[in-house]
PDB file of N, CA and C in Angstrom:
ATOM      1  N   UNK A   1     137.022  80.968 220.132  1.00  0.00           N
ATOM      2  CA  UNK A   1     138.411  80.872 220.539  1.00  0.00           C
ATOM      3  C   UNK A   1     138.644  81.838 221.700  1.00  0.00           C
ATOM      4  N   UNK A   2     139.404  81.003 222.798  1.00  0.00           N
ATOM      5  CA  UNK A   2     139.719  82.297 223.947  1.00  0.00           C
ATOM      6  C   UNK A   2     140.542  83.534 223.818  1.00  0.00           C
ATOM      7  N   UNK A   3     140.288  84.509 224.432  1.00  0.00           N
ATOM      8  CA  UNK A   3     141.163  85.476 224.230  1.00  0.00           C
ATOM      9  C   UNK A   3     142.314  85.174 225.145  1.00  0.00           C
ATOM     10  N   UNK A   4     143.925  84.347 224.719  1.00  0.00           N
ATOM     11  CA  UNK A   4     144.614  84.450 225.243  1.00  0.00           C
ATOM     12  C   UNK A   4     145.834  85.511 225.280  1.00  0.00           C
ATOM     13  N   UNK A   5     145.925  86.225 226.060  1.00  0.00           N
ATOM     14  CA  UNK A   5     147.022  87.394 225.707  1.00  0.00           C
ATOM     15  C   UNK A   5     148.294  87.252 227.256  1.00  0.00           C
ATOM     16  N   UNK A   6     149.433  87.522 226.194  1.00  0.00           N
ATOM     17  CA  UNK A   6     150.474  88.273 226.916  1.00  0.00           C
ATOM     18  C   UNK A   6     151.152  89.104 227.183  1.00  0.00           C
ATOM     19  N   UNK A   7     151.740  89.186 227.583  1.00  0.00           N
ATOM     20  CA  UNK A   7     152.584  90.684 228.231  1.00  0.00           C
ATOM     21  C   UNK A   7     153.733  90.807 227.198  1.00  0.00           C
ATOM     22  N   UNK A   8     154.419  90.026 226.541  1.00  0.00           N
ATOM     23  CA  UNK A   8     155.108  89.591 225.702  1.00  0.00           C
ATOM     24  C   UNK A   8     155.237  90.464 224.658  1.00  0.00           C
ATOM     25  N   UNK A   9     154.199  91.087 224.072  1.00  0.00           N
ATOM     26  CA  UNK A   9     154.191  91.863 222.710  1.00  0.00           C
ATOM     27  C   UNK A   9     152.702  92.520 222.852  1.00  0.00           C
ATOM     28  N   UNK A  10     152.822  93.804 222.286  1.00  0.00           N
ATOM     29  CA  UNK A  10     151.708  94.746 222.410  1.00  0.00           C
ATOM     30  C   UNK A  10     150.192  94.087 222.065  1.00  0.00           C
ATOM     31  N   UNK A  11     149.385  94.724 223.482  1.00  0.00           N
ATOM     32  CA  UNK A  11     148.243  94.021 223.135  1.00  0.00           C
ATOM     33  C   UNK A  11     147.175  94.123 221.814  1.00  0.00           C
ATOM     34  N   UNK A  12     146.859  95.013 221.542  1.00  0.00           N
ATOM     35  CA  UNK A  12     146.599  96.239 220.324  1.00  0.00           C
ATOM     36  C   UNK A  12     146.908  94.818 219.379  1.00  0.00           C
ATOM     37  N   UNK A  13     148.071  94.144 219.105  1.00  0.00           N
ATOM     38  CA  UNK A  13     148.769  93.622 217.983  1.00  0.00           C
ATOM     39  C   UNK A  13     148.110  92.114 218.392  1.00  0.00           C
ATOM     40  N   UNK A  14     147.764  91.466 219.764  1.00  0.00           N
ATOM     41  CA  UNK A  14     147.369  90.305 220.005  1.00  0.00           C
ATOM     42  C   UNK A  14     145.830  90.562 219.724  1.00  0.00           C
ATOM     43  N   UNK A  15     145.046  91.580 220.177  1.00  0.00           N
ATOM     44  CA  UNK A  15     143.582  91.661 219.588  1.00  0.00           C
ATOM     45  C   UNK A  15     143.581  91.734 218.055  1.00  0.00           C
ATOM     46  N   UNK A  16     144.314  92.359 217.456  1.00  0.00           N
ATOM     47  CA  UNK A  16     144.539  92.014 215.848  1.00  0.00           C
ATOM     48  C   UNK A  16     144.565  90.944 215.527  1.00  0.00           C
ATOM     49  N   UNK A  17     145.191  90.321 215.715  1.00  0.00           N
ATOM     50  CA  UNK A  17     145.896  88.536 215.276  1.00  0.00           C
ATOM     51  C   UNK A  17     144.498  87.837 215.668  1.00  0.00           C
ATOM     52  N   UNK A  18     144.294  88.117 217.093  1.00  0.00           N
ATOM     53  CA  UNK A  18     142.807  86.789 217.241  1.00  0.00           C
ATOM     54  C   UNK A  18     141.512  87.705 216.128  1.00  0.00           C
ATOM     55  N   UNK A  19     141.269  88.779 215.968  1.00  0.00           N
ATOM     56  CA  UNK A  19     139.948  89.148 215.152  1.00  0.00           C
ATOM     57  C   UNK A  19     140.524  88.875 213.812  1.00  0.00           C
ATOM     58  N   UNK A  20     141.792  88.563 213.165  1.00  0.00           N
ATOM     59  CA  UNK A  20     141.814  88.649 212.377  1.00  0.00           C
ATOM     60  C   UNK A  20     141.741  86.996 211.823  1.00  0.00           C
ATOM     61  N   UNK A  21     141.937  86.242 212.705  1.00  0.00           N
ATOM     62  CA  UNK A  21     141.826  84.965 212.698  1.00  0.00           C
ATOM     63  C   UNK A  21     140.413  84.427 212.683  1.00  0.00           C
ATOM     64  N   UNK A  22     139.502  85.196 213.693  1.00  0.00           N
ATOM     65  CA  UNK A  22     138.123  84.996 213.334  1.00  0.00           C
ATOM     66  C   UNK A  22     137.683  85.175 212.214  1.00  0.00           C
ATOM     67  N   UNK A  23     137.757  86.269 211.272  1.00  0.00           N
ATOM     68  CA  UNK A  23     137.605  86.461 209.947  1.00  0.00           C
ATOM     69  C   UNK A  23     138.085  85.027 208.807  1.00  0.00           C
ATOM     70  N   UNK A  24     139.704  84.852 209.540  1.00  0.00           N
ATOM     71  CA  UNK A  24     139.587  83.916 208.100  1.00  0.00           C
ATOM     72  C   UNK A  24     139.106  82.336 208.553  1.00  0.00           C
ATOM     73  N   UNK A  25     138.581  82.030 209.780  1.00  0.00           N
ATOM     74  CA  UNK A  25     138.155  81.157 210.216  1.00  0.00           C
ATOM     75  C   UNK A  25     136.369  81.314 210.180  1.00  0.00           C
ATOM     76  N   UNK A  26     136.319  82.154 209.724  1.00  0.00           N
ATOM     77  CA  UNK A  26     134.490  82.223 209.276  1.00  0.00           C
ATOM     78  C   UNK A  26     133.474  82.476 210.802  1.00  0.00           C
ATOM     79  N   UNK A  27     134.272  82.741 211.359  1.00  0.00           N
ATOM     80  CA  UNK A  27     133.423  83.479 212.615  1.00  0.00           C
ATOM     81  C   UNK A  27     133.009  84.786 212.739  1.00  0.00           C
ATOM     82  N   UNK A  28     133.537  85.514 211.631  1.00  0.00           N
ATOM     83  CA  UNK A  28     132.701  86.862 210.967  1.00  0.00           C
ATOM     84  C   UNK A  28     132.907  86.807 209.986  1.00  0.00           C
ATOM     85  N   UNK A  29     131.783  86.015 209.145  1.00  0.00           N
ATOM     86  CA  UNK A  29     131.891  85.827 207.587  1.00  0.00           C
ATOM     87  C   UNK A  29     131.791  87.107 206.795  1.00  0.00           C
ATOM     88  N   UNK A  30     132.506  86.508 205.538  1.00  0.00           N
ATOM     89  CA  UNK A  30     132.109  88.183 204.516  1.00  0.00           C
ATOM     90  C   UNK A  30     131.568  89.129 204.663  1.00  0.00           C
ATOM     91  N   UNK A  31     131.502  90.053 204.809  1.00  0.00           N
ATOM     92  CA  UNK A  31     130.130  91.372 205.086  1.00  0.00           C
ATOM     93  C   UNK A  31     129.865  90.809 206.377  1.00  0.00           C
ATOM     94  N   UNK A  32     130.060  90.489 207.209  1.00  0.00           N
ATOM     95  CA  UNK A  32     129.305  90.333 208.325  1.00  0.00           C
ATOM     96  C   UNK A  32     129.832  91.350 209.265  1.00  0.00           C
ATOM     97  N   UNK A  33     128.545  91.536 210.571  1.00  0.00           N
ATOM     98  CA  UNK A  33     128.430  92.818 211.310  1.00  0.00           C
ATOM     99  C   UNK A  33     129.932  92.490 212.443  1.00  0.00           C
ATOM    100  N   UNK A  34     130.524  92.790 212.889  1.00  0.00           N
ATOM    101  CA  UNK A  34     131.214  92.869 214.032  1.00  0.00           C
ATOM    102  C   UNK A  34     130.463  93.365 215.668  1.00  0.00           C
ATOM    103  N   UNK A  35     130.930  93.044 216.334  1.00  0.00           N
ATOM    104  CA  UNK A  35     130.140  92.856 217.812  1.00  0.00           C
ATOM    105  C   UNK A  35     130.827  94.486 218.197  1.00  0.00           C
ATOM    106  N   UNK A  36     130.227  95.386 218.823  1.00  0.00           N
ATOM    107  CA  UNK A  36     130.544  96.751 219.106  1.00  0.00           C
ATOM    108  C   UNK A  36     131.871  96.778 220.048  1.00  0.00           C
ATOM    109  N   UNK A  37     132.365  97.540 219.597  1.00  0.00           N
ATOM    110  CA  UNK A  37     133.721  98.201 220.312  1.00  0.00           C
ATOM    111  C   UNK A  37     134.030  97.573 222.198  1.00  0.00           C
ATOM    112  N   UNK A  38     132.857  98.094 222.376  1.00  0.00           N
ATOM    113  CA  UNK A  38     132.841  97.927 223.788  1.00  0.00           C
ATOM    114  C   UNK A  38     132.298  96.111 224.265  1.00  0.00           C
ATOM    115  N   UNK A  39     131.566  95.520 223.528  1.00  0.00           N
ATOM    116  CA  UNK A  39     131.403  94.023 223.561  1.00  0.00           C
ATOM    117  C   UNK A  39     132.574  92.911 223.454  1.00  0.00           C
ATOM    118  N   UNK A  40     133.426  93.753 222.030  1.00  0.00           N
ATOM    119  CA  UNK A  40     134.726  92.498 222.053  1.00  0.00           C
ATOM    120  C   UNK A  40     135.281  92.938 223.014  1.00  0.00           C
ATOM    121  N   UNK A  41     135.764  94.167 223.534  1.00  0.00           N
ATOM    122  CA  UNK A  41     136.731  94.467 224.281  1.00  0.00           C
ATOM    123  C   UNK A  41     136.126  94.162 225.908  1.00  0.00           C
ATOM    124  N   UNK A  42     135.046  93.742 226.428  1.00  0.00           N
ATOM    125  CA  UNK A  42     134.741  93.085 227.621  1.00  0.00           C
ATOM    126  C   UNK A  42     134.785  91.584 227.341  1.00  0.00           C
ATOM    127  N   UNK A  43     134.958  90.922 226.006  1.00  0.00           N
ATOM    128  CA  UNK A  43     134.816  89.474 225.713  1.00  0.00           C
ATOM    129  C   UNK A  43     136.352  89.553 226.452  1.00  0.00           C
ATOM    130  N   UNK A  44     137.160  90.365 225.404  1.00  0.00           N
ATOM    131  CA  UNK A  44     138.788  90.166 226.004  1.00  0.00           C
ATOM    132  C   UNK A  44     138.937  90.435 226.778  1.00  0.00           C
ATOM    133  N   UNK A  45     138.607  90.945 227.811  1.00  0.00           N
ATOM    134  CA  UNK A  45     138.743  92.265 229.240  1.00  0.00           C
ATOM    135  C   UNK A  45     139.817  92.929 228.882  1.00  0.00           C
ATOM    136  N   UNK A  46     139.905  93.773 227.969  1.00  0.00           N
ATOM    137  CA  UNK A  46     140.758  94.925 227.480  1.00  0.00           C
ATOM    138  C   UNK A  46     139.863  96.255 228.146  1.00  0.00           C
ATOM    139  N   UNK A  47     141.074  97.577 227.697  1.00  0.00           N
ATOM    140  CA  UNK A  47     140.299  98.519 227.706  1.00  0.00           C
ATOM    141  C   UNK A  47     139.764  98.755 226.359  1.00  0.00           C
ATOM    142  N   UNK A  48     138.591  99.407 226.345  1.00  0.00           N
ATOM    143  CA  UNK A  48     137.507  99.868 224.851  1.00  0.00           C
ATOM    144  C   UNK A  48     138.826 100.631 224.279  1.00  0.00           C
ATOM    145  N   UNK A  49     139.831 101.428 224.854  1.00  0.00           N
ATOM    146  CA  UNK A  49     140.606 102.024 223.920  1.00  0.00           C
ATOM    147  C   UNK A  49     141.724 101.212 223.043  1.00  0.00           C
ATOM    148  N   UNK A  50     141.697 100.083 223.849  1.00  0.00           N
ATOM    149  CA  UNK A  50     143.060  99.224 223.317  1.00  0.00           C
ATOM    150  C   UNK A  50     142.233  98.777 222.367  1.00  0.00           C
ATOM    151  N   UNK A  51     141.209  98.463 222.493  1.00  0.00           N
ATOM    152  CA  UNK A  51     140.127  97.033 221.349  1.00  0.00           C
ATOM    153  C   UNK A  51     139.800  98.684 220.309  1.00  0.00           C
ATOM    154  N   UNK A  52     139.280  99.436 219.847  1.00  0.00           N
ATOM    155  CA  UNK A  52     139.179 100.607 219.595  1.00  0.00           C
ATOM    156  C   UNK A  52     140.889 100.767 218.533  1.00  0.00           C
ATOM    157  N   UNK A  53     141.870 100.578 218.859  1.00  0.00           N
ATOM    158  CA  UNK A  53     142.611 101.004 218.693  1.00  0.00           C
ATOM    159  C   UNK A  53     143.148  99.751 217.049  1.00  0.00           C
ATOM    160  N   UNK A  54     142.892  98.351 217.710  1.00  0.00           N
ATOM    161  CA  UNK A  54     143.019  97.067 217.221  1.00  0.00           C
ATOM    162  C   UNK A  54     142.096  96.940 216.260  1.00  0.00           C
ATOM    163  N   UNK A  55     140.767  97.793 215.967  1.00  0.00           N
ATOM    164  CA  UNK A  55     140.179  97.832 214.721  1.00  0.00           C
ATOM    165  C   UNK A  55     140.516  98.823 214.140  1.00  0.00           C
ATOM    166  N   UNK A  56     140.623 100.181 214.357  1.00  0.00           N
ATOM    167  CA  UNK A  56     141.187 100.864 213.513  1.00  0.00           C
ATOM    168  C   UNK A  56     141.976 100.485 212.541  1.00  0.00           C
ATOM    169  N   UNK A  57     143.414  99.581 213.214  1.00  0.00           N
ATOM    170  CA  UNK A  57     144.731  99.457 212.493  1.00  0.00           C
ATOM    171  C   UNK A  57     143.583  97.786 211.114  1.00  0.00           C
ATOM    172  N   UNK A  58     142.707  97.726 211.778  1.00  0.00           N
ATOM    173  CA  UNK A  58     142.491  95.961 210.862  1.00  0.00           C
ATOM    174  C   UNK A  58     141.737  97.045 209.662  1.00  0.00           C
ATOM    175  N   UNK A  59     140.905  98.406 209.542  1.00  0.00           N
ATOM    176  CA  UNK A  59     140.756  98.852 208.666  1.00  0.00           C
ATOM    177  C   UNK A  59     141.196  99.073 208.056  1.00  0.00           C
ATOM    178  N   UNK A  60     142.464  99.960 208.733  1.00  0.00           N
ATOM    179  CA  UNK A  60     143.181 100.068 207.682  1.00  0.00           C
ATOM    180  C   UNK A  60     144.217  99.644 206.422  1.00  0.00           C
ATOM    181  N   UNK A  61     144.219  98.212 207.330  1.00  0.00           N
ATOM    182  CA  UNK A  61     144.452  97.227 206.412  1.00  0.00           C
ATOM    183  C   UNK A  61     143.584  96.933 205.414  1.00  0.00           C
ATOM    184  N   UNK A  62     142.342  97.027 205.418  1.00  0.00           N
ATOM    185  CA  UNK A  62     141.508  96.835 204.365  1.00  0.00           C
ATOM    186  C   UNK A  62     140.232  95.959 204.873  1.00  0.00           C
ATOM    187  N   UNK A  63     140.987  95.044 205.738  1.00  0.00           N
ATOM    188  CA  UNK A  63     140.024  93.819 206.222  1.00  0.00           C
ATOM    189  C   UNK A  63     138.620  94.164 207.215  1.00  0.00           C
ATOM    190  N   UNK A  64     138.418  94.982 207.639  1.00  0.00           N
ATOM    191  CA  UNK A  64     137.204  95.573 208.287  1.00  0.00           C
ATOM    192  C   UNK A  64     137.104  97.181 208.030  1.00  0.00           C
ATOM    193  N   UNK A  65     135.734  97.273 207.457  1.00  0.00           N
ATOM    194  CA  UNK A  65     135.136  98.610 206.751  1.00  0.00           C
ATOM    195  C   UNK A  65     134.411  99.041 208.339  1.00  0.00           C
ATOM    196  N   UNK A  66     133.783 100.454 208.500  1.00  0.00           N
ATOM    197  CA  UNK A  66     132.939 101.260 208.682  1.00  0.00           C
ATOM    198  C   UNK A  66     131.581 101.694 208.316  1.00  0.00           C
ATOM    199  N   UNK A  67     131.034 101.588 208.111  1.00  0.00           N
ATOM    200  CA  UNK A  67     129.670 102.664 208.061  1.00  0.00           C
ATOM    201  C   UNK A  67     128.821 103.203 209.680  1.00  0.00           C
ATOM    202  N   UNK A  68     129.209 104.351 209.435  1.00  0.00           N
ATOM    203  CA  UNK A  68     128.872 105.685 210.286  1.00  0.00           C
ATOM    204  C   UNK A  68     128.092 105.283 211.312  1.00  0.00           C
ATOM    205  N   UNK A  69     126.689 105.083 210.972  1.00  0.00           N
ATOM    206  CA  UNK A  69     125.989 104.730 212.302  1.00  0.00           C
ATOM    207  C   UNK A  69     125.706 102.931 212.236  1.00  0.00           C
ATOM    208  N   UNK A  70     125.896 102.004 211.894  1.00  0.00           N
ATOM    209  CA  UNK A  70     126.039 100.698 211.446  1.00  0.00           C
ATOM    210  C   UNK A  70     126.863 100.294 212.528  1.00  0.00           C
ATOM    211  N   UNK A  71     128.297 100.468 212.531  1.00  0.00           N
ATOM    212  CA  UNK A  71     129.452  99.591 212.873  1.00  0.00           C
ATOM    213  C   UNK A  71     130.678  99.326 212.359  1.00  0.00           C
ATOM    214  N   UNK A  72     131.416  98.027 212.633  1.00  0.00           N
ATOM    215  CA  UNK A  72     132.156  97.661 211.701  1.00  0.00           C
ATOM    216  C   UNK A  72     131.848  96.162 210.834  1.00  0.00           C
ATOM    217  N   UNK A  73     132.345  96.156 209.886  1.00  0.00           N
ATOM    218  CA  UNK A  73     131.676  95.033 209.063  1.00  0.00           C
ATOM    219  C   UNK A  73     133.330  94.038 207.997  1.00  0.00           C
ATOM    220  N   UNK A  74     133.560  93.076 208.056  1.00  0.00           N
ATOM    221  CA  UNK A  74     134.052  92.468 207.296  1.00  0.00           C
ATOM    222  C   UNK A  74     134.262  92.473 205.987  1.00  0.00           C
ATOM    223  N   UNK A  75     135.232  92.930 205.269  1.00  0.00           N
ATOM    224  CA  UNK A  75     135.441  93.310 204.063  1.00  0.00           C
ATOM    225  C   UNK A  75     134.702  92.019 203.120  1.00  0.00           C
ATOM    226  N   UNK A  76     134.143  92.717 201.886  1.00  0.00           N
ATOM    227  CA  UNK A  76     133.563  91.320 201.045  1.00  0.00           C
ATOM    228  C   UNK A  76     134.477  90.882 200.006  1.00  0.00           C
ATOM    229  N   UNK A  77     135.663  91.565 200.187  1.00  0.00           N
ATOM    230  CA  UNK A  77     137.224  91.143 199.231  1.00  0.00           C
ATOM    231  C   UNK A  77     137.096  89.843 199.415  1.00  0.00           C
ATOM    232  N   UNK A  78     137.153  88.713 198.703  1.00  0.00           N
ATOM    233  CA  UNK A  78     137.287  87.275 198.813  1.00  0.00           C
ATOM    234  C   UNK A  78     138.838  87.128 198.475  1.00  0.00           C
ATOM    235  N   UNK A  79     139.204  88.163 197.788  1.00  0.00           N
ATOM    236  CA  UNK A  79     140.810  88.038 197.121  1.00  0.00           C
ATOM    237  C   UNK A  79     141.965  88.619 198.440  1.00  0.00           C
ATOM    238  N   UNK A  80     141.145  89.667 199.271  1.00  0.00           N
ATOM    239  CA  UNK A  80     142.325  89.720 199.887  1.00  0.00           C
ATOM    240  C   UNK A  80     141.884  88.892 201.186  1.00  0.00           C
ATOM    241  N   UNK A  81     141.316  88.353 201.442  1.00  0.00           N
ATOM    242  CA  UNK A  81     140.955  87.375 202.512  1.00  0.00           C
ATOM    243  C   UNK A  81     141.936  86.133 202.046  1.00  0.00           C
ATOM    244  N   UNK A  82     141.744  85.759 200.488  1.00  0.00           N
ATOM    245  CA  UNK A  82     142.538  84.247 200.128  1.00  0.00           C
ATOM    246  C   UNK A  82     144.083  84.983 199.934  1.00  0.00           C
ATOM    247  N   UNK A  83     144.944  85.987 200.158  1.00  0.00           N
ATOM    248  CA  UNK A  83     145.659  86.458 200.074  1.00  0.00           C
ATOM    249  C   UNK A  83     146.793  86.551 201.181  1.00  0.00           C
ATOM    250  N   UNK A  84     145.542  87.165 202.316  1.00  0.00           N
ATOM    251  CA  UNK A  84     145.809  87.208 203.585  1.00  0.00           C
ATOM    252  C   UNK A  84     146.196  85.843 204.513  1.00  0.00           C
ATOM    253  N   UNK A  85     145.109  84.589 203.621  1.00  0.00           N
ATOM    254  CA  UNK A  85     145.481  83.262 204.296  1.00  0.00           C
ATOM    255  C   UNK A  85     146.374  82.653 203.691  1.00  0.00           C
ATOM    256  N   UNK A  86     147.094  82.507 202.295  1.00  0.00           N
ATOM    257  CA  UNK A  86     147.775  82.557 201.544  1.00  0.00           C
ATOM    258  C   UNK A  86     149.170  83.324 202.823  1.00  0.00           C
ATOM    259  N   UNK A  87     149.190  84.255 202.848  1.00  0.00           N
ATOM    260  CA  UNK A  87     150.471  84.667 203.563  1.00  0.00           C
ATOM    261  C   UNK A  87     151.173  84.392 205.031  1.00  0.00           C
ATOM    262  N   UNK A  88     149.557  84.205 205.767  1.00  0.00           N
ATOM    263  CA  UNK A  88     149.749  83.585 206.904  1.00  0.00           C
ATOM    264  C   UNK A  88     150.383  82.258 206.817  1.00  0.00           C
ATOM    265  N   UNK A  89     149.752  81.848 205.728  1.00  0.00           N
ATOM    266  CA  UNK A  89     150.227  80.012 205.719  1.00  0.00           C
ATOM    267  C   UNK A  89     151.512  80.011 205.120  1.00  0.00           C
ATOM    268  N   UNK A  90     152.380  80.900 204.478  1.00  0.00           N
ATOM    269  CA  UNK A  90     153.500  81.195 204.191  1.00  0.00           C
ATOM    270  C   UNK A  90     154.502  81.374 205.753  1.00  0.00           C
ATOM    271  N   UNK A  91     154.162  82.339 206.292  1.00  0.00           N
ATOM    272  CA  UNK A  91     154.849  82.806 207.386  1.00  0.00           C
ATOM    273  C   UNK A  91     154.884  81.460 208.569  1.00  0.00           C
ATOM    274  N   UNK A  92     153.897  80.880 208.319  1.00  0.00           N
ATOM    275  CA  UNK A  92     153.842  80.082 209.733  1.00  0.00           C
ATOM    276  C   UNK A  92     154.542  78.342 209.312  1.00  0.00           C
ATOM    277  N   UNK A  93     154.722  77.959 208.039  1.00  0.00           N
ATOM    278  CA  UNK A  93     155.427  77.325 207.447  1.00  0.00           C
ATOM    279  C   UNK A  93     156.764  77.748 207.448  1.00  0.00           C
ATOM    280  N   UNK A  94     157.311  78.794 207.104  1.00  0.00           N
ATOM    281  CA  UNK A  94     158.559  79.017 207.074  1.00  0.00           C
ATOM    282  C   UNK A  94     158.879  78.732 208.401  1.00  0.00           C
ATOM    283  N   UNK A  95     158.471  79.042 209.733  1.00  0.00           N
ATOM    284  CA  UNK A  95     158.727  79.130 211.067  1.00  0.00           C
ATOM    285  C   UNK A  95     158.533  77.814 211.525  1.00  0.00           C
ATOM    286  N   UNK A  96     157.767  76.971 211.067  1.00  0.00           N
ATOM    287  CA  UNK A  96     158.138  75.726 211.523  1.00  0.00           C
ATOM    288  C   UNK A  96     158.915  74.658 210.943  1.00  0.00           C
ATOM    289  N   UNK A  97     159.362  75.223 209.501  1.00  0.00           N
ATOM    290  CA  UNK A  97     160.682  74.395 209.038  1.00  0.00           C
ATOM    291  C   UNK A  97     161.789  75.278 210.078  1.00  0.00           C
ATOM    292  N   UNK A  98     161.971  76.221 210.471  1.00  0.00           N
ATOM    293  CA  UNK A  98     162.948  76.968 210.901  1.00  0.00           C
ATOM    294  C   UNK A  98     163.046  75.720 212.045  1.00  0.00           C
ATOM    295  N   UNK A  99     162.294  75.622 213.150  1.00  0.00           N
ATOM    296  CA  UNK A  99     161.783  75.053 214.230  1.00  0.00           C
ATOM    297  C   UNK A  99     162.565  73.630 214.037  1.00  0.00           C
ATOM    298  N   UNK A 100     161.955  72.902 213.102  1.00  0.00           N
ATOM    299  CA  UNK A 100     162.335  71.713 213.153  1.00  0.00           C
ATOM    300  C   UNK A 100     163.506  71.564 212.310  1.00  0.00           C
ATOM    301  N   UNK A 101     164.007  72.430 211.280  1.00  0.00           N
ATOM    302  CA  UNK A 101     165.759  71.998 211.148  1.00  0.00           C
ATOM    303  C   UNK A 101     166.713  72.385 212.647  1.00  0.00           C
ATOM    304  N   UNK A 102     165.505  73.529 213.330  1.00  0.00           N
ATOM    305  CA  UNK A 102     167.016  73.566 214.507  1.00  0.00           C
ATOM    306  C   UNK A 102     167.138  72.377 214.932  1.00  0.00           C
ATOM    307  N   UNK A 103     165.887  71.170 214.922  1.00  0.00           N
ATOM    308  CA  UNK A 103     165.790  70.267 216.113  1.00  0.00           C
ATOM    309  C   UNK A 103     166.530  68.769 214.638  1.00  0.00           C
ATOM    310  N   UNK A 104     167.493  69.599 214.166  1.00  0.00           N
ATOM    311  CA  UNK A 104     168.260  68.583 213.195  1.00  0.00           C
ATOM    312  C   UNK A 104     167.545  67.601 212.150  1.00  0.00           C
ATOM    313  N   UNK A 105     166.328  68.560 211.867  1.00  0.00           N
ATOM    314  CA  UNK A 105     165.857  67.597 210.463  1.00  0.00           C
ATOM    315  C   UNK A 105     165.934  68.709 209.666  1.00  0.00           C
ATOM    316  N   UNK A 106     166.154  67.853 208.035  1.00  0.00           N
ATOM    317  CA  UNK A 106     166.515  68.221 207.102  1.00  0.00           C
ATOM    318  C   UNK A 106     164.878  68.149 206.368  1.00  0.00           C
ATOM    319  N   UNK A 107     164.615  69.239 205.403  1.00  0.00           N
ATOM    320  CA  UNK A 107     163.426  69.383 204.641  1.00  0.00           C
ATOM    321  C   UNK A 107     162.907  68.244 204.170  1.00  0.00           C
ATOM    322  N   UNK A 108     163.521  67.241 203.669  1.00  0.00           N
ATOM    323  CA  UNK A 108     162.817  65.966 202.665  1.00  0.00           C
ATOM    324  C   UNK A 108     162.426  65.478 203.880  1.00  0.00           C
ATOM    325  N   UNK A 109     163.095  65.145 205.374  1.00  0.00           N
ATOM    326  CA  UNK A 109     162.597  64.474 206.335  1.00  0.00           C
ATOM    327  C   UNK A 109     161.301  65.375 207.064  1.00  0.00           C
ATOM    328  N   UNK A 110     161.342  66.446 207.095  1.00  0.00           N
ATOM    329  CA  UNK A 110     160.059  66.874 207.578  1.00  0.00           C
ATOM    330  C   UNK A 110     158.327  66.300 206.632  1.00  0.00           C
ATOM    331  N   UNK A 111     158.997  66.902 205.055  1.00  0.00           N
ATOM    332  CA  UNK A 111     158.064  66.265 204.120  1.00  0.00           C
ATOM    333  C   UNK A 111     157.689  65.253 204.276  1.00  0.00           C
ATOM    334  N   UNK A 112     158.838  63.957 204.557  1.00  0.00           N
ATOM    335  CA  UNK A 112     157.886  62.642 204.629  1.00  0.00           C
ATOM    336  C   UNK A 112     157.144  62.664 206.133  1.00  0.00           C
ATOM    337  N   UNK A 113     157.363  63.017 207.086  1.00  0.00           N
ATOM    338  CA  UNK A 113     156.812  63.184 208.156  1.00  0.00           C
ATOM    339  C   UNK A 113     155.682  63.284 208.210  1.00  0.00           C
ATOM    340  N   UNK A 114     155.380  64.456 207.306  1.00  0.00           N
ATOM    341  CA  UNK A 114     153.872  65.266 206.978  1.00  0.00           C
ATOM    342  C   UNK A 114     153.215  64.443 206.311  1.00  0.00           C
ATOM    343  N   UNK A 115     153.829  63.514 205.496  1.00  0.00           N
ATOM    344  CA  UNK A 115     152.838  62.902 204.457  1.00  0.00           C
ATOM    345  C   UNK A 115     152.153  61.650 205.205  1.00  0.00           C
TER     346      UNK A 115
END
């Protein structure tokens, strides 16, 4: 997936969202190694401090671990991974019923839409 970013909202928060999307899209499966600090952040053409900055905050969420001389690595939580997609798919549902009652449909009409 490309790294598309805007000016719009902090970048730090757009390198979050796409690595974190790779994760639940299986492009860094479970335990798997992450590409070094300085590799994603020339994939994105960021600075190493902004990309640097965008894993920190995904640790500390839980979703990418450390070990010292290793790297970073993909949490092997299967629960907060189905948790995490679980909430996304919450948030991004609510926002597109929002979306389409502005555009004057009512919920049962979106439902049959979908079906």
């Amino acid at each position: 997936m490309a790294w598309e970013l805007s000016d719009d909202r902090p970048i730090y928060l757009q390198l979050m969202e796409h690595i974190q999307g790779d994760i639940l899209s299986g492009v860094y499966p479970l335990g798997g190694k992450l590409p070094s600090v300085r590799d994603l952040a020339a994939c994105a053409s960021v600075n190493p401090n902004t990309m640097q900055k965008a894993l920190s905050e995904l640790e500390r969420s839980g979703l990418l671990y450390s070990q010292r001389t290793s790297g970073r690595f993909v949490t092997e939580d299967e629960q907060l991974i189905q948790s995490l997609q679980a909430s996304i798919a919450e948030k991004e549902i609510a926002e597109f019923l929002k979306k389409m009652e502005r555009y004057g449909l009512k919920k049962e009409d979106i439902i049959k839409l979908i079906r």
